[in-house]
Protein backbone atom coordinates (compact mmCIF):
# COMPACT_ATOMS: atom_id res chain seq x y z
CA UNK A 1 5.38 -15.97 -18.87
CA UNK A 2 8.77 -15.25 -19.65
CA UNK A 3 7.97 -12.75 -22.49
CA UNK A 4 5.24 -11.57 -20.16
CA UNK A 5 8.50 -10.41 -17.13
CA UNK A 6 10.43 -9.00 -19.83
CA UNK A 7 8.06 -6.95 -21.28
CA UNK A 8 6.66 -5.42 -17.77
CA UNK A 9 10.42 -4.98 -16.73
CA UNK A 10 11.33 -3.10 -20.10
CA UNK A 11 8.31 -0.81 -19.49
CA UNK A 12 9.25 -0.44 -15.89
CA UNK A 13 12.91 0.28 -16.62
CA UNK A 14 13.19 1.72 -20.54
CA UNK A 15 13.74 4.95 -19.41
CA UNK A 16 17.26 3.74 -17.71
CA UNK A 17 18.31 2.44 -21.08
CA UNK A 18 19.64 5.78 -22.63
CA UNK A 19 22.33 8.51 -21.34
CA UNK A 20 23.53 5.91 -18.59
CA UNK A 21 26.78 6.87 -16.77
CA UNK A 22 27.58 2.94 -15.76
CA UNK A 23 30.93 3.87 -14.01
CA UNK A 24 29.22 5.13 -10.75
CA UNK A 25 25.70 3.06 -10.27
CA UNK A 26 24.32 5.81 -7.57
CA UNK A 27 24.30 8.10 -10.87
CA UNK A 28 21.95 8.95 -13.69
CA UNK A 29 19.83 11.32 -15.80
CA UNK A 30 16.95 12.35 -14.28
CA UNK A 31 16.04 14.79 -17.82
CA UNK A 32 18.03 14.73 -20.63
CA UNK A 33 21.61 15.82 -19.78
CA UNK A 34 20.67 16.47 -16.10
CA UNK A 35 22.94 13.96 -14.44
CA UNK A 36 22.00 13.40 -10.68
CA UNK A 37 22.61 10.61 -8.18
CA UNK A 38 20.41 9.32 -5.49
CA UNK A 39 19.43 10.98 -2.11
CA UNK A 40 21.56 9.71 1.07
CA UNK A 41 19.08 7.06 3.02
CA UNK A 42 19.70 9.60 5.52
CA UNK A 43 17.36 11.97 4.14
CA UNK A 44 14.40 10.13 4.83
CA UNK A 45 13.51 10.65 8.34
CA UNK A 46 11.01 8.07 9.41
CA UNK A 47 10.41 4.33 8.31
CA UNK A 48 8.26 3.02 6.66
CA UNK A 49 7.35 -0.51 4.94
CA UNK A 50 4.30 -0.77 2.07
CA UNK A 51 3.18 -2.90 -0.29
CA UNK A 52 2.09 -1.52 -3.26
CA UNK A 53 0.24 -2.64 -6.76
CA UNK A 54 1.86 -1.01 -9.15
CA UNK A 55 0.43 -0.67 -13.41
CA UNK A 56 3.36 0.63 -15.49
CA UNK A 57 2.47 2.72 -18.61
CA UNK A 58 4.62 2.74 -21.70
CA UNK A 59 3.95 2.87 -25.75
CA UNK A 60 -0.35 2.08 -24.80
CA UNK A 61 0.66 -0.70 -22.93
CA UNK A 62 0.29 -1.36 -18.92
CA UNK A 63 1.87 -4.19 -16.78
CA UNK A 64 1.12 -4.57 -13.43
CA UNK A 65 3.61 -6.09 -10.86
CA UNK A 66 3.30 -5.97 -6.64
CA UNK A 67 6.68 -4.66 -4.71
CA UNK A 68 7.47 -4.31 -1.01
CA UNK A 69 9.16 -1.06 -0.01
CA UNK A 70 11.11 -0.70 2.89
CA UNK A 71 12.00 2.88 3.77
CA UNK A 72 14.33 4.25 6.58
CA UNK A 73 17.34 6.23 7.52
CA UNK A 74 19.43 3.21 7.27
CA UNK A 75 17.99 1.57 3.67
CA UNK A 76 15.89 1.58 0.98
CA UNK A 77 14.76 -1.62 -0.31
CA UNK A 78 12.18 -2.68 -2.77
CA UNK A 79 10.90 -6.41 -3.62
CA UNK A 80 9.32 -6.94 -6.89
CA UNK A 81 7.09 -9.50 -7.99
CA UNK A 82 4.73 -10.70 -10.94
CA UNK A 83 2.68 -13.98 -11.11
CA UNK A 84 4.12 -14.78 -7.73
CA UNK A 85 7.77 -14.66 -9.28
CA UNK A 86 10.48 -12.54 -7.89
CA UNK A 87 11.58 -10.16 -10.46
CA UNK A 88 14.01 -8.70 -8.66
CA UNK A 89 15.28 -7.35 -5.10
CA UNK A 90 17.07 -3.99 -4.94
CA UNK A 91 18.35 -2.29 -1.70
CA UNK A 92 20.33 0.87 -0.98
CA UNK A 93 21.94 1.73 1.82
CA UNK A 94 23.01 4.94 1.07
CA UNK A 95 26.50 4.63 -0.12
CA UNK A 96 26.05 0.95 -2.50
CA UNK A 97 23.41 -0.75 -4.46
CA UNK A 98 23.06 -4.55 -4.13
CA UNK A 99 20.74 -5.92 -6.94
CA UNK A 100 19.45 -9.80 -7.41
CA UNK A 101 17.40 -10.31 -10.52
CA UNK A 102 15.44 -13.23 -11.05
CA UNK A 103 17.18 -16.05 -13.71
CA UNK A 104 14.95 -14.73 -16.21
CA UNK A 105 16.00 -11.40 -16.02
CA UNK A 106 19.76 -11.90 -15.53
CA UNK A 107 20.84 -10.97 -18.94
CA UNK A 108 18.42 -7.82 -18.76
CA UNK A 109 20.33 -4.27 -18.45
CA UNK A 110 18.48 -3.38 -15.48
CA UNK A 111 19.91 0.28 -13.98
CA UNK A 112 18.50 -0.22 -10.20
CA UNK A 113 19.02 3.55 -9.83
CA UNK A 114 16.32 4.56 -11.72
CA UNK A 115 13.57 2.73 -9.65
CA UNK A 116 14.71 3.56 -6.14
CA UNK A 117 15.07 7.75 -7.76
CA UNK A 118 11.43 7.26 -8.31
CA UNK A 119 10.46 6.00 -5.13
CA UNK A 120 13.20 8.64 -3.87
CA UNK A 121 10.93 11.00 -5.40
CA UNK A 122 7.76 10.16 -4.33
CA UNK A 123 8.18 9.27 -0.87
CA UNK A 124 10.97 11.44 0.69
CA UNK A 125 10.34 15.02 1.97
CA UNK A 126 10.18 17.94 0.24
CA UNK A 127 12.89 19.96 1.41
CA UNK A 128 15.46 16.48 0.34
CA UNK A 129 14.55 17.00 -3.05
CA UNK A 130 14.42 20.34 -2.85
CA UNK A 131 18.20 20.27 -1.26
CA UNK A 132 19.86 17.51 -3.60
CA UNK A 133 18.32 17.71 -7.18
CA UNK A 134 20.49 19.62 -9.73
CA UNK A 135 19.86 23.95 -9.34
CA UNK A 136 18.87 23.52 -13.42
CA UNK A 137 15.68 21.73 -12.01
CA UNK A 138 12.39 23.79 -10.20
CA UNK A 139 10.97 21.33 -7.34
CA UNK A 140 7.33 22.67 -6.89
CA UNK A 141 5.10 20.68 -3.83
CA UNK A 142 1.62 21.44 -3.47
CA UNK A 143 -1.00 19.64 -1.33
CA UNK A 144 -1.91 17.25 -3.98
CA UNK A 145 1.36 17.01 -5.98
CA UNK A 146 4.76 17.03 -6.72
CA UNK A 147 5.79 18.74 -10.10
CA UNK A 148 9.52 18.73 -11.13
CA UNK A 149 10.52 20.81 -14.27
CA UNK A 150 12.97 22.57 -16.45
CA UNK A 151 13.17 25.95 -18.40
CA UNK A 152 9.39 25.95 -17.66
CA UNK A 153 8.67 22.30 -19.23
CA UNK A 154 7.20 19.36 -16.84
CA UNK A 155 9.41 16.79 -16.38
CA UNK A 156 7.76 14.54 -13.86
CA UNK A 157 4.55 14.86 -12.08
CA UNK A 158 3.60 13.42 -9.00
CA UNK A 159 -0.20 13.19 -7.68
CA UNK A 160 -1.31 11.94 -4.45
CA UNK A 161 -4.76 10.82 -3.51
CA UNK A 162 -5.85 8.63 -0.56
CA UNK A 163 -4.56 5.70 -0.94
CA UNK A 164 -3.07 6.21 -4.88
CA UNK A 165 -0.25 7.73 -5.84
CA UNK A 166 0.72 8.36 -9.74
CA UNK A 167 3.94 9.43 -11.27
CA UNK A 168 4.45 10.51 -14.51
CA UNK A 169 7.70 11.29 -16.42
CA UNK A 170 6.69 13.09 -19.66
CA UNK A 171 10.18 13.77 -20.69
CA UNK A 172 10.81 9.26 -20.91
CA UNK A 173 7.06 8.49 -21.11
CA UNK A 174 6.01 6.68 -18.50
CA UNK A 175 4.10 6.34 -15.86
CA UNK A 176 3.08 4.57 -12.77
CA UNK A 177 -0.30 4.51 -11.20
CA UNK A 178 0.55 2.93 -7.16
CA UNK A 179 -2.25 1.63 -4.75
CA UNK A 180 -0.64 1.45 -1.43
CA UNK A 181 -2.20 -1.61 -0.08
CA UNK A 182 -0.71 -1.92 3.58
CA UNK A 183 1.13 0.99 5.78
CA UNK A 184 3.04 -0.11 8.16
């Protein structure tokens, strides 16, 4: 079980393993050498809590874990588990990240900015993104999708249907497929 948490962490979080700036933790690389930090809570205008099933694609190999995400002006919070096991707990509130890992994951380098970009991504509005992502980056929204690129090349692709969400980063090779379970 142990191997079975690191593995499904690794998958979720190898792409915040490389081209980390540790000496501010709102900060990373969203594309190679396209440094970025996260949105202001402030830019997400309603709230909203969810539980989602997530399966994590990496290297032909797909983990699934459940989370609880907590969106609103004020935080952004998400609650990880696997096999009924808290992986980890992660909220923002704009201006700090507070992280608590599980005791199997404490010795894990996990970079909580990463995962709450991606929910950034998918869940907050279009003009946010639009506003605070690096000028070198094109922010295209369509009814269906979100598609973020560079110099023509896709970076990340988000599609939205129903209920399922999926988000793909082709430039770290990844990608989530999210069933929103409850809306709240």
């Amino acid at each position: 079980m142990k191997y079975t948490l690191i593995v499904l962490l690794s998958v979720f979080l190898f792409f915040g393993c490389s081209n980390d700036n540790n000496s501010n933790p709102l900060k990373f690389y969203i594309a190679n050498g396209v440094e970025t930090q996260l949105m202001p809570t402030t830019m997400f205008t309603e709230e909203k809590s969810l539980i989602i099933e997530m399966a994590v694609s990496h290297n032909n190999r797909t983990n699934t874990m459940t989370s609880a995400v907590h969106l609103s002006p004020e935080q952004l919070k998400v609650i990880a588990f696997s096999d009924f096991v808290r992986l980890f707990t992660i909220t923002y509130d704009g201006e700090t990240i507070d992280a608590e890992y599980s005791n199997l994951l404490r010795t894990y380098p996990i970079r909580p900015a990463y995962i709450l970009s991606d929910i950034q991504l998918i869940y907050y509005p279009f003009a946010a993104l639009e506003k605070h992502l690096p000028t070198v980056l094109t922010v295209l929204e369509q009814e269906n999708f979100r598609l973020i690129s560079q110099d023509g090349q896709e970076i990340i692709r988000i599609d939205y249907e129903e209920q399922q969400i999926r988000l793909e980063n082709f430039e770290r090779q990844y990608a989530y497929n999210i069933s929103v379970r409850q809306n709240e």
